[in-house]
N, C-alpha and C. Protein backbone atom coordinates (compact mmCIF):
# COMPACT_ATOMS: atom_id res chain seq x y z
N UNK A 1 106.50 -111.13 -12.85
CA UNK A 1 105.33 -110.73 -13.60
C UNK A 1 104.87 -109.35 -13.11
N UNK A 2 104.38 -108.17 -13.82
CA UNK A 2 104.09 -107.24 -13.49
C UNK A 2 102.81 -106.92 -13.12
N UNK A 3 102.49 -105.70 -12.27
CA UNK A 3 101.41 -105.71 -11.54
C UNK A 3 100.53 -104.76 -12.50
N UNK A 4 99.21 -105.46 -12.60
CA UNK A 4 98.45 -104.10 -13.01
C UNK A 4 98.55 -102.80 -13.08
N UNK A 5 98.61 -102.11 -14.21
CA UNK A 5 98.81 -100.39 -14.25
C UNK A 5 97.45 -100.10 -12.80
N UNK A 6 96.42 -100.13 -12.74
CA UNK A 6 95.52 -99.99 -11.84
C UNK A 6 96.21 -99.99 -10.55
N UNK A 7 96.50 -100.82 -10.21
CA UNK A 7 97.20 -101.08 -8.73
C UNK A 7 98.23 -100.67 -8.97
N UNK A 8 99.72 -100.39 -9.63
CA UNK A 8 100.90 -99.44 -9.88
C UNK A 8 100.08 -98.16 -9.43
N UNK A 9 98.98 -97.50 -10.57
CA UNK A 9 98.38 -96.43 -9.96
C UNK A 9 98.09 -96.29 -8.22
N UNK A 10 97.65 -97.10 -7.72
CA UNK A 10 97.19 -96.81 -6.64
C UNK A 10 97.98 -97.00 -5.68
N UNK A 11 99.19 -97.99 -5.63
CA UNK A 11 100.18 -97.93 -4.71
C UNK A 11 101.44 -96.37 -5.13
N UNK A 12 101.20 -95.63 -6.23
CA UNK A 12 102.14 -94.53 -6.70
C UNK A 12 101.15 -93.23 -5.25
N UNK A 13 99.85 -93.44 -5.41
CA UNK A 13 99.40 -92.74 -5.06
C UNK A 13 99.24 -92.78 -3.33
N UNK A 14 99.50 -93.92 -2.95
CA UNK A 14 99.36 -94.24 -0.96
C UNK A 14 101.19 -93.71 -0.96
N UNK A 15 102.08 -94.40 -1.34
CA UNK A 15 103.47 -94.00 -1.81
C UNK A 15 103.29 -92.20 -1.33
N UNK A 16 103.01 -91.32 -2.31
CA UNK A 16 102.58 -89.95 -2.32
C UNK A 16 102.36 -89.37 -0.72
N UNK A 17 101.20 -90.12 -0.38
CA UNK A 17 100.38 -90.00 0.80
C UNK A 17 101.24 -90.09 1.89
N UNK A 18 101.92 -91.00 1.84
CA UNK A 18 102.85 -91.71 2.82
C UNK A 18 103.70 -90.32 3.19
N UNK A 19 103.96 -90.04 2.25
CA UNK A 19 105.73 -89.29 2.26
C UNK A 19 104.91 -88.07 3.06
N UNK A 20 104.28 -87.27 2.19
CA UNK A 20 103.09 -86.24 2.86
C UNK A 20 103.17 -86.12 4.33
N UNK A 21 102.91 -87.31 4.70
CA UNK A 21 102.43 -87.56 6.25
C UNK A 21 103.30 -87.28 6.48
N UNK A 22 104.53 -88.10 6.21
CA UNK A 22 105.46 -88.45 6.73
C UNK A 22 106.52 -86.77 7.62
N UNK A 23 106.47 -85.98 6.22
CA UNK A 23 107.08 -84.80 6.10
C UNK A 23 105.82 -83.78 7.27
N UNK A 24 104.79 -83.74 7.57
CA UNK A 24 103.73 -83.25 8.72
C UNK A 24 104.16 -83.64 10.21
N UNK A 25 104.11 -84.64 9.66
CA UNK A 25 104.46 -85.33 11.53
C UNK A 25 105.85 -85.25 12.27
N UNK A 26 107.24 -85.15 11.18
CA UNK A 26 108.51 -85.54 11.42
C UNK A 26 108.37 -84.46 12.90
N UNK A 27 107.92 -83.30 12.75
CA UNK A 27 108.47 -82.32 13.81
C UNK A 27 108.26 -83.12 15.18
N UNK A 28 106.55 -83.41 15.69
CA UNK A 28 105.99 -83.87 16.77
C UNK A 28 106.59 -85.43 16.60
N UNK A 29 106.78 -86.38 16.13
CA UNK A 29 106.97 -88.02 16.03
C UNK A 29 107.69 -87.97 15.29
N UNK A 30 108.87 -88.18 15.19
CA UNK A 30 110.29 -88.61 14.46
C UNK A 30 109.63 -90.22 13.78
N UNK A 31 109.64 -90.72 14.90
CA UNK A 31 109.72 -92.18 15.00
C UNK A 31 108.28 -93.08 14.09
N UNK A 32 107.44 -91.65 13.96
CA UNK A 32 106.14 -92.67 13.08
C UNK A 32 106.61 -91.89 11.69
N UNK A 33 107.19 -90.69 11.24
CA UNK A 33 107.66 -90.73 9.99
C UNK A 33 108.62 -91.85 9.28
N UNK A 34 109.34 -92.25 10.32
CA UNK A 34 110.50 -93.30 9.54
C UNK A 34 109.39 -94.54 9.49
N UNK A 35 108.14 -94.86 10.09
CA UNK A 35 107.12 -95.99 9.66
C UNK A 35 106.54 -95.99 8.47
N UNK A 36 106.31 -94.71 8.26
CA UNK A 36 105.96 -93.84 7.05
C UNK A 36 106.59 -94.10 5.90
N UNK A 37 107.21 -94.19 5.76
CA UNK A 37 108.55 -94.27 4.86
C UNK A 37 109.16 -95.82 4.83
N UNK A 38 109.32 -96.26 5.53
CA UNK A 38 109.35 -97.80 5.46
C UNK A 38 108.10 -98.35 5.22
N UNK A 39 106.75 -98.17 5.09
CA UNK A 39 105.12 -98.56 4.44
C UNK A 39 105.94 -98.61 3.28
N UNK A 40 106.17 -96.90 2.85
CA UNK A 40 105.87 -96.46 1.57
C UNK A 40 107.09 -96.88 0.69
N UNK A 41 108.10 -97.59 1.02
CA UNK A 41 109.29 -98.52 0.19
C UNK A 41 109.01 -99.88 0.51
N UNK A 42 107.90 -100.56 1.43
CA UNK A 42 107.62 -102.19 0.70
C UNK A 42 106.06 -101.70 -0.14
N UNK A 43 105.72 -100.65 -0.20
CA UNK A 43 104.64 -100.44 -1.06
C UNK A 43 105.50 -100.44 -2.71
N UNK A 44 106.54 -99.98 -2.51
CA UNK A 44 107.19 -99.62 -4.08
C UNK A 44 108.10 -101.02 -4.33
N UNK A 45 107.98 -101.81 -3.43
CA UNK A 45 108.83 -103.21 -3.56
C UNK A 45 108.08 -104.04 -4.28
N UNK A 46 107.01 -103.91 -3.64
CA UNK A 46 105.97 -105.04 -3.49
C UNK A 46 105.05 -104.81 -4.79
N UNK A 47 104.92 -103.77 -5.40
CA UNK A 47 104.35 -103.27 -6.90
C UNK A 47 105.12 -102.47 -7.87
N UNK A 48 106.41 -102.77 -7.90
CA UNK A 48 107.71 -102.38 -8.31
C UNK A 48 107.24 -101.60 -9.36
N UNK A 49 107.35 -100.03 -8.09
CA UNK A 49 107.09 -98.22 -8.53
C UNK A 49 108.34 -97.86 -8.29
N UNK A 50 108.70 -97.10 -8.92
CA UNK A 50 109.96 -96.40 -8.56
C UNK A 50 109.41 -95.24 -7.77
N UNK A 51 110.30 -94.17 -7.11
CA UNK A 51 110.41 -93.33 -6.76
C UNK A 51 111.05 -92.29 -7.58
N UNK A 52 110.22 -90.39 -7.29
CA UNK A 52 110.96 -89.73 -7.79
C UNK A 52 112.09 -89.39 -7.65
N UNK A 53 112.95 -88.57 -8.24
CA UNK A 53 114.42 -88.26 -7.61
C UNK A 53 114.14 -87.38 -6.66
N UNK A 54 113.29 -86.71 -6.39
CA UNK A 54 112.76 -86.23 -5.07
C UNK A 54 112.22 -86.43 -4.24
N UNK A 55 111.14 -87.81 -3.92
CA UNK A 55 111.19 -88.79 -3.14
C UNK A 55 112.69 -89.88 -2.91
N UNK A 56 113.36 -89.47 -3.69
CA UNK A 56 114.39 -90.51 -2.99
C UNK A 56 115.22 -89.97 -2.53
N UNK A 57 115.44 -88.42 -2.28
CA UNK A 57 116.10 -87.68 -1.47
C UNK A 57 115.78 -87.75 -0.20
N UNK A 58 114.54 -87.81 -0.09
CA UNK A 58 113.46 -87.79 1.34
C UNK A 58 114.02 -88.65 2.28
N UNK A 59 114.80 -89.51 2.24
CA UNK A 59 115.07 -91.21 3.10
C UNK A 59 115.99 -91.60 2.58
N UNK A 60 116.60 -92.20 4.31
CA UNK A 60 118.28 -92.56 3.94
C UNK A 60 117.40 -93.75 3.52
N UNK A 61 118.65 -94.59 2.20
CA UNK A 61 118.19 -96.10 2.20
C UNK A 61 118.49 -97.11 3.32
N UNK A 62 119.67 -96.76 3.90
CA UNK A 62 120.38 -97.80 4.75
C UNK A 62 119.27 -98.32 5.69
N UNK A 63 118.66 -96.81 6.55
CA UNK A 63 117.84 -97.42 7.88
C UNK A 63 116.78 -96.43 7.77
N UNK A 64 116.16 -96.09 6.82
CA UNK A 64 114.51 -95.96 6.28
C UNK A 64 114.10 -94.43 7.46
N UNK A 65 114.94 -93.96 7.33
CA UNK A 65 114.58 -92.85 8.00
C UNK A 65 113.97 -91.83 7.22
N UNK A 66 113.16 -90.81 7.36
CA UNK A 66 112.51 -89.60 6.97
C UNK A 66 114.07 -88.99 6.63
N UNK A 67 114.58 -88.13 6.16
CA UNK A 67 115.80 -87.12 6.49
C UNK A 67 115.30 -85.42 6.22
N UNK A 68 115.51 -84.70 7.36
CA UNK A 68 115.30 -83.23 7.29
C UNK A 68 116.78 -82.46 7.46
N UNK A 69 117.00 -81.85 6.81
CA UNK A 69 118.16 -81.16 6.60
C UNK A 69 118.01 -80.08 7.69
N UNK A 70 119.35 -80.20 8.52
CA UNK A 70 119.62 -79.62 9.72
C UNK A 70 119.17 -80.60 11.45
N UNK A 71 118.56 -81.48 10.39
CA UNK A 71 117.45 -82.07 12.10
C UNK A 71 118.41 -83.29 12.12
N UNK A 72 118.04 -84.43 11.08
CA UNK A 72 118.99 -85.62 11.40
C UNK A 72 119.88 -85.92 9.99
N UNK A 73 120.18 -84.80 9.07
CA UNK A 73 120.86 -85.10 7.97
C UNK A 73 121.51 -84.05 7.59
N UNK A 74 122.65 -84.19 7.15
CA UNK A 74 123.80 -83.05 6.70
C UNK A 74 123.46 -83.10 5.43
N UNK A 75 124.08 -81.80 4.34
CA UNK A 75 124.08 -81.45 3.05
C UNK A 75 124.74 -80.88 2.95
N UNK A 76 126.18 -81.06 1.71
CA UNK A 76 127.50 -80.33 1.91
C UNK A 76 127.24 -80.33 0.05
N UNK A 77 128.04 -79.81 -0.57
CA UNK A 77 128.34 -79.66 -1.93
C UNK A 77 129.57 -79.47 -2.50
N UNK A 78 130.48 -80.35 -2.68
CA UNK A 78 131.53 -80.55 -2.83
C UNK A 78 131.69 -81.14 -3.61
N UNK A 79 133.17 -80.29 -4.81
CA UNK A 79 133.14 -81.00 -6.35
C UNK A 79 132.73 -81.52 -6.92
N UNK A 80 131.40 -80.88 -7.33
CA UNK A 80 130.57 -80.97 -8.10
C UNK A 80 129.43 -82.18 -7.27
N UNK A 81 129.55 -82.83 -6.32
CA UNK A 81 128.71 -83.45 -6.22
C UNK A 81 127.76 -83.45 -4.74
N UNK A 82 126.57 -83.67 -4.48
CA UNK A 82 125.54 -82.90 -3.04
C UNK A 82 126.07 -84.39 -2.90
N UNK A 83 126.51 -83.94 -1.31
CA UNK A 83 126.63 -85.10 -0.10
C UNK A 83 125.64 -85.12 0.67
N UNK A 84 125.00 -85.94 0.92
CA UNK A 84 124.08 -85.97 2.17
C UNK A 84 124.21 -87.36 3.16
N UNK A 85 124.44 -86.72 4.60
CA UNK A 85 124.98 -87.76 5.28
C UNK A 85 123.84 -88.05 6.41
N UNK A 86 123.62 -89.17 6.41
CA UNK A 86 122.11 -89.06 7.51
C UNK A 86 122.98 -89.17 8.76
N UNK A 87 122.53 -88.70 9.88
CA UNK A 87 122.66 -88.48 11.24
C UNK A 87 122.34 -89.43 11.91
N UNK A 88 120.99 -90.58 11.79
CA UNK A 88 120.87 -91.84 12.57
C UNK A 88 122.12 -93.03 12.18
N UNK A 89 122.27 -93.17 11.46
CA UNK A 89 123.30 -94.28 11.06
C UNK A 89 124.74 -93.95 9.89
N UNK A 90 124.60 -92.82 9.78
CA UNK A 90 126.00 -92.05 8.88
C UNK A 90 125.93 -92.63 7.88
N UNK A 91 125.30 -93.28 6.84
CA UNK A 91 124.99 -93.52 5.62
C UNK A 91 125.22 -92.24 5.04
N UNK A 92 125.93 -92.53 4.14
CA UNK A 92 126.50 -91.25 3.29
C UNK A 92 126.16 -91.60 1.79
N UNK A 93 125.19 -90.55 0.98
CA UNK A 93 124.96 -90.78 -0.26
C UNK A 93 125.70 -89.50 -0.87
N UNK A 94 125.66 -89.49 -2.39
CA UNK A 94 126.73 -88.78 -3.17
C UNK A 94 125.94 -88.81 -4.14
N UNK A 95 125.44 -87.47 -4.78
CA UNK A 95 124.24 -87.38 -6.22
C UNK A 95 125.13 -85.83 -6.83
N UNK A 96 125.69 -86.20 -7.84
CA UNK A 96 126.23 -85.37 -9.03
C UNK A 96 125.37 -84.52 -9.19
N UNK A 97 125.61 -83.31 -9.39
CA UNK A 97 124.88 -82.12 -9.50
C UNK A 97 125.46 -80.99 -10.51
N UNK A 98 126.55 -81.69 -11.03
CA UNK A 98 127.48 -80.57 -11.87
C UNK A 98 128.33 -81.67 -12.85
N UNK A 99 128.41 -81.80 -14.10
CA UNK A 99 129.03 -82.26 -14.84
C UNK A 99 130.19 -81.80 -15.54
């Protein structure tokens, strides 16, 4: 059964907040951004929000990490498609970028 547009609204918007933080703090606390980010995906579970395609770049899925390119995540571009490989657990995602 679906959740109120009201509350969809308001968990889209802590979701938002979350990531925000999340992306402030990564430098000083690694470890409370990936909390950050694991809130803000049982917030989108739990009132089934999707994420943008740019929030879902933000975090490996495997192990709910923040990902910053160069810090704990690679980005390669190869035939036609962006690799990004997270650095805590080598979860490797693959997003088409060229058709």
């Amino acid at each position: 059964m679906p959740k109120p547009a009201s509350h969809q609204r308001v968990a889209r918007e802590r979701m938002d907040e979350l990531l925000k933080q999340a992306d402030v703090v990564f430098s000083e606390h690694a470890e409370l951004s990936n909390r950050y980010v694991s809130l803000a995906r049982k917030i989108a579970m739990k009132y089934k929000v999707h994420f943008s395609k740019e929030q879902k770049r933000m975090f490996c899925k495997k192990c709910d990490s923040y990902l910053r390119q160069g810090k704990n995540c690679t980005t390669r571009l190869e035939h036609g498609l962006l690799v990004m490989k997270c650095l805590n657990c080598g979860n490797i995602r693959r997003i088409v970028y060229k058709k």
